[in-house]
C-alpha atoms as a PDB file:
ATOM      1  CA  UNK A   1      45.284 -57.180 159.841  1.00  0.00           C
ATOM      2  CA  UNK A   2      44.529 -55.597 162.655  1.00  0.00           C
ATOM      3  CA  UNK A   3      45.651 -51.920 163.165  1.00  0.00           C
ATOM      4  CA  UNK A   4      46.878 -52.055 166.862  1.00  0.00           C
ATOM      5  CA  UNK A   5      47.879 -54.368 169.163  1.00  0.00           C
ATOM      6  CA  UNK A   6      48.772 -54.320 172.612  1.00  0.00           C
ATOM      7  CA  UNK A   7      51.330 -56.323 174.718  1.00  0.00           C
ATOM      8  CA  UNK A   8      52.683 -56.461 177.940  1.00  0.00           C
ATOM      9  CA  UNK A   9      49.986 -56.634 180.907  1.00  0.00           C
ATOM     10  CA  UNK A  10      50.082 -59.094 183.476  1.00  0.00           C
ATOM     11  CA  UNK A  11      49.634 -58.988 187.197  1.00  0.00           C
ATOM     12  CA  UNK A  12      52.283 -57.079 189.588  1.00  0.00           C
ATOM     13  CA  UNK A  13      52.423 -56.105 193.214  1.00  0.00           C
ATOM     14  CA  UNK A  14      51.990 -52.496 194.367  1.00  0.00           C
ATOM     15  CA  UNK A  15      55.189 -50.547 193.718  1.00  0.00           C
ATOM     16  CA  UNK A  16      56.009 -53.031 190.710  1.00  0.00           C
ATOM     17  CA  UNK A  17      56.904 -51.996 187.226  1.00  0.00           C
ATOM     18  CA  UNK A  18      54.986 -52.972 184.060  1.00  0.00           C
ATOM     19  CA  UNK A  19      55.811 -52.008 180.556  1.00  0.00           C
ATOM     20  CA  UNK A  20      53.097 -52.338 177.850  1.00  0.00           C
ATOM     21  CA  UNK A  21      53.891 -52.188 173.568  1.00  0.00           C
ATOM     22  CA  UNK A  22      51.225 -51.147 170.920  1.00  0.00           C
ATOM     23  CA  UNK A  23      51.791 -51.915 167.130  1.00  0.00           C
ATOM     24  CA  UNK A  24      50.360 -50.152 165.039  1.00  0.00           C
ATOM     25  CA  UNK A  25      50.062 -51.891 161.298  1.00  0.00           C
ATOM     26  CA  UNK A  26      48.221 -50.544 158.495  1.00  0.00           C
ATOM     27  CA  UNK A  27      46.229 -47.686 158.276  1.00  0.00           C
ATOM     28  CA  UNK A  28      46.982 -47.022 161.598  1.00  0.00           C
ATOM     29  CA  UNK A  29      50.758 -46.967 160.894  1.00  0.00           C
ATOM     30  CA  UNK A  30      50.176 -43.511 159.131  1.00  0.00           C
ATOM     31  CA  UNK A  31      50.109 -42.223 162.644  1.00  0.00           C
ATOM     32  CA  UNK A  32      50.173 -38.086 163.726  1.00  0.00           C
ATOM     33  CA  UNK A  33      49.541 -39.085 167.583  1.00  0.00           C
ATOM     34  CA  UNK A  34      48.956 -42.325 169.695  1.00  0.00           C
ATOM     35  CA  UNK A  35      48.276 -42.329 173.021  1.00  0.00           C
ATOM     36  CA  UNK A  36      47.533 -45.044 176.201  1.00  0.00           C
ATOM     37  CA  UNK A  37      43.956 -44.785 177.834  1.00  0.00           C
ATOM     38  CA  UNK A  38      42.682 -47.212 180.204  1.00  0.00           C
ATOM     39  CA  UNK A  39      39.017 -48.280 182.059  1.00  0.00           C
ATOM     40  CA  UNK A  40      38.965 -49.420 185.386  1.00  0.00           C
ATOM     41  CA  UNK A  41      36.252 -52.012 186.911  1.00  0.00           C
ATOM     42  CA  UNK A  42      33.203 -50.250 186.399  1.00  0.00           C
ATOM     43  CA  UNK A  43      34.649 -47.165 185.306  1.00  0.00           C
ATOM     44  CA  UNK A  44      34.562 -45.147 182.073  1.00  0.00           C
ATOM     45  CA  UNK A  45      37.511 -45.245 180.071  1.00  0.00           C
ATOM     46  CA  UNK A  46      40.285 -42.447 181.383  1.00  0.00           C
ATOM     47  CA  UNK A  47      42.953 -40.908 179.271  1.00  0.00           C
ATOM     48  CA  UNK A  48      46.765 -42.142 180.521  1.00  0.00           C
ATOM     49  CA  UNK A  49      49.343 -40.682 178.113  1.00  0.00           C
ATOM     50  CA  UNK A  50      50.283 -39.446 174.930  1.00  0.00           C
ATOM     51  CA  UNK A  51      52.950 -39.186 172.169  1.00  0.00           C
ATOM     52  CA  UNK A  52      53.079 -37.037 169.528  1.00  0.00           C
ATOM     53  CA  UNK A  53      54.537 -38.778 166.363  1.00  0.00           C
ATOM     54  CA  UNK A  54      56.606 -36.248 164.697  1.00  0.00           C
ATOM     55  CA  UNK A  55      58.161 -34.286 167.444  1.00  0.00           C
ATOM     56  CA  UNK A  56      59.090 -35.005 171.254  1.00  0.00           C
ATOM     57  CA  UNK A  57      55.996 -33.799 173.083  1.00  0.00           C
ATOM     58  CA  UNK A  58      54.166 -36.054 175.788  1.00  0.00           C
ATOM     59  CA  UNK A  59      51.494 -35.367 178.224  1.00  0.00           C
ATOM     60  CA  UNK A  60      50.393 -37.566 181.098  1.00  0.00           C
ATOM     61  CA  UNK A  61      47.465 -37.556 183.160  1.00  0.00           C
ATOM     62  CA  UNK A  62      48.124 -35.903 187.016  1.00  0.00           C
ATOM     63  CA  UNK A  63      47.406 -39.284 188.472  1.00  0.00           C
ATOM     64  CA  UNK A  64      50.470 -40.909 186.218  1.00  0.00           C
ATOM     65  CA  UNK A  65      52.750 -38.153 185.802  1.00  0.00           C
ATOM     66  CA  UNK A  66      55.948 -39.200 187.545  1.00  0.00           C
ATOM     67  CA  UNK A  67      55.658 -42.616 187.319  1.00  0.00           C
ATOM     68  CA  UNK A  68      55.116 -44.031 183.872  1.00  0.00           C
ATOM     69  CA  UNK A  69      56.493 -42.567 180.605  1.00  0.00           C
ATOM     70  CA  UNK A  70      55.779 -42.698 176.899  1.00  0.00           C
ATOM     71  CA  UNK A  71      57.811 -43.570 173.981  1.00  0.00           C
ATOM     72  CA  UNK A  72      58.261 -44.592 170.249  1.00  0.00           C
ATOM     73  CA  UNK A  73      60.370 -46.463 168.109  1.00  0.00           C
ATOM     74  CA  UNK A  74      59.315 -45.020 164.706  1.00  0.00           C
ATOM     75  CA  UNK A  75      60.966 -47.387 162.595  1.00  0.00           C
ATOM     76  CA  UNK A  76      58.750 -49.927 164.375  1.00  0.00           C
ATOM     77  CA  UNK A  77      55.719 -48.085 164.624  1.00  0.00           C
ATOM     78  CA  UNK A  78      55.214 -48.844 168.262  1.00  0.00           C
ATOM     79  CA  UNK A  79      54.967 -47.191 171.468  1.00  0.00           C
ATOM     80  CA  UNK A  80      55.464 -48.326 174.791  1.00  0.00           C
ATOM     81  CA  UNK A  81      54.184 -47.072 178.084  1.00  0.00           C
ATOM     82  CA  UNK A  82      56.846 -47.852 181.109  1.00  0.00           C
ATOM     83  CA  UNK A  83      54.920 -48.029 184.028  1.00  0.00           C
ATOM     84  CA  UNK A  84      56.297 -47.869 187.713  1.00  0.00           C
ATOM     85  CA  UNK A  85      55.451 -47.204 191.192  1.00  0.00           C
ATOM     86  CA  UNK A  86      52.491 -49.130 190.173  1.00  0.00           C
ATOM     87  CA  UNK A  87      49.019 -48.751 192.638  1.00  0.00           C
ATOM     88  CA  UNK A  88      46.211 -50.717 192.700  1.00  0.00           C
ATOM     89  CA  UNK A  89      44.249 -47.737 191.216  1.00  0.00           C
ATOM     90  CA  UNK A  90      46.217 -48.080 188.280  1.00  0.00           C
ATOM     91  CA  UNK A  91      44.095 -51.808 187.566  1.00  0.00           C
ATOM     92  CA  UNK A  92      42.312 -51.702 184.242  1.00  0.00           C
ATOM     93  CA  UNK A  93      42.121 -52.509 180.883  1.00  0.00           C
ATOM     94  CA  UNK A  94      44.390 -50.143 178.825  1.00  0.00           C
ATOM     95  CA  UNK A  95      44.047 -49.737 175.569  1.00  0.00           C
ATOM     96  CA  UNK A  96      46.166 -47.705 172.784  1.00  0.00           C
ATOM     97  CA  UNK A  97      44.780 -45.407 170.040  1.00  0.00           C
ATOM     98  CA  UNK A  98      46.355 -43.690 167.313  1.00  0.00           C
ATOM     99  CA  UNK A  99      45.108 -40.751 165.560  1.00  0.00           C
ATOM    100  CA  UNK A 100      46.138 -39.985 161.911  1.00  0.00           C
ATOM    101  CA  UNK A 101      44.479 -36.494 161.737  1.00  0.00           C
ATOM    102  CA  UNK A 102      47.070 -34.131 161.863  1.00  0.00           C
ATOM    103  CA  UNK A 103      44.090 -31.094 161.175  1.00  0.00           C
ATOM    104  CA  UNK A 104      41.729 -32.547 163.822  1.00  0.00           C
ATOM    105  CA  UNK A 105      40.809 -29.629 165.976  1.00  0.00           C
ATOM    106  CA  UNK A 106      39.697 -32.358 169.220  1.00  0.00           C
ATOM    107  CA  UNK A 107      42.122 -32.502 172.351  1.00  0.00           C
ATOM    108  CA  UNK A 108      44.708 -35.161 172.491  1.00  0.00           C
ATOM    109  CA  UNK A 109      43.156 -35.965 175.616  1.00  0.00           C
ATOM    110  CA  UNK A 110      39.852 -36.894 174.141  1.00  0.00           C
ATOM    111  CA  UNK A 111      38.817 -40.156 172.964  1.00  0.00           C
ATOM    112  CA  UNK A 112      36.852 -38.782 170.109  1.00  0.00           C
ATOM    113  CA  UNK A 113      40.607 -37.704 168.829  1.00  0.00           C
ATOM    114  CA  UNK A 114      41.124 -41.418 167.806  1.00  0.00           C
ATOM    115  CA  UNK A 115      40.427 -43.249 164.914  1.00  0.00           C
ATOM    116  CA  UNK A 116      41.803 -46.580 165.676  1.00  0.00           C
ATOM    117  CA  UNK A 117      41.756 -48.491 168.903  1.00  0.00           C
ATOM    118  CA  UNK A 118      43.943 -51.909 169.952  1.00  0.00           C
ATOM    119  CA  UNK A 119      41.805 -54.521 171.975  1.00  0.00           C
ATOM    120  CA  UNK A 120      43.365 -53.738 175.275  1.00  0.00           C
ATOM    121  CA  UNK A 121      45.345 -55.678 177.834  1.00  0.00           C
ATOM    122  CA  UNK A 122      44.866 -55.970 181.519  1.00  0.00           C
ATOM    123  CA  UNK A 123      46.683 -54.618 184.136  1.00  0.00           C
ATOM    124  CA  UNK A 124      45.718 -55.753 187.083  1.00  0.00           C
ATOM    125  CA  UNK A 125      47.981 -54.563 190.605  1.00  0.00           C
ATOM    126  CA  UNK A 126      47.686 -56.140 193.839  1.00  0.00           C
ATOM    127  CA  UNK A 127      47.815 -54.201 197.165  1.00  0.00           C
END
């Protein structure tokens, strides 16, 4: 079984909307935070957005904030990541991670936070 999965990328035009799912299964289920990263072409991996699990906080990166938001449905154990406004900057793989360490003392921000990672799905926006 695998712990996360991703749905939801595709290709869109600039100023399109996307909206991508994670579900997380497993040990992964037992969740404190998950959060959306994603790696351009040639590019290390980036942190997007993330959700805490138990309360209502979110943070997005300055080059998202505005235009795509984070949420969860708890009883399904997923998140989603709406995405609009969409640039062809924002092309990549993204990938979700969830953290189950409510203790761990690493930034939310950091991918060293995260014990399990979904396969990704592309993204990919046309200009």
């Amino acid at each position: 079984q695998v712990p996360l999965v991703e749905s939801g990328g595709g290709l869109v035009q600039a100023g399109g909307s996307l909206t991508l799912s994670c579900a997380a299964s497993g040990g992964a289920a037992s969740t404190h935070l998950m959060a959306w990263f994603r790696a351009a072409p040639g590019k290390q991996r980036e942190f997007v957005s993330v959700i805490w699990w138990n309360d209502r906080v979110t943070y997005y990166a300055d080059s998202v904030k505005g235009r795509f938001t984070i949420s969860k449905v708890i009883v399904n154990n997923t998140i989603y990541i709406q995405m609009n406004d969409l640039k062809p900057e924002d092309t990549g793989v993204y990938y979700c991670a969830a953290s189950t360490n409510a203790r761990s003392g690493l930034a939310a921000v950091s991918q060293s936070r995260y014990e399990y990672w979904g396969q990704g799905t592309q993204v990919t926006v046309s200009s």
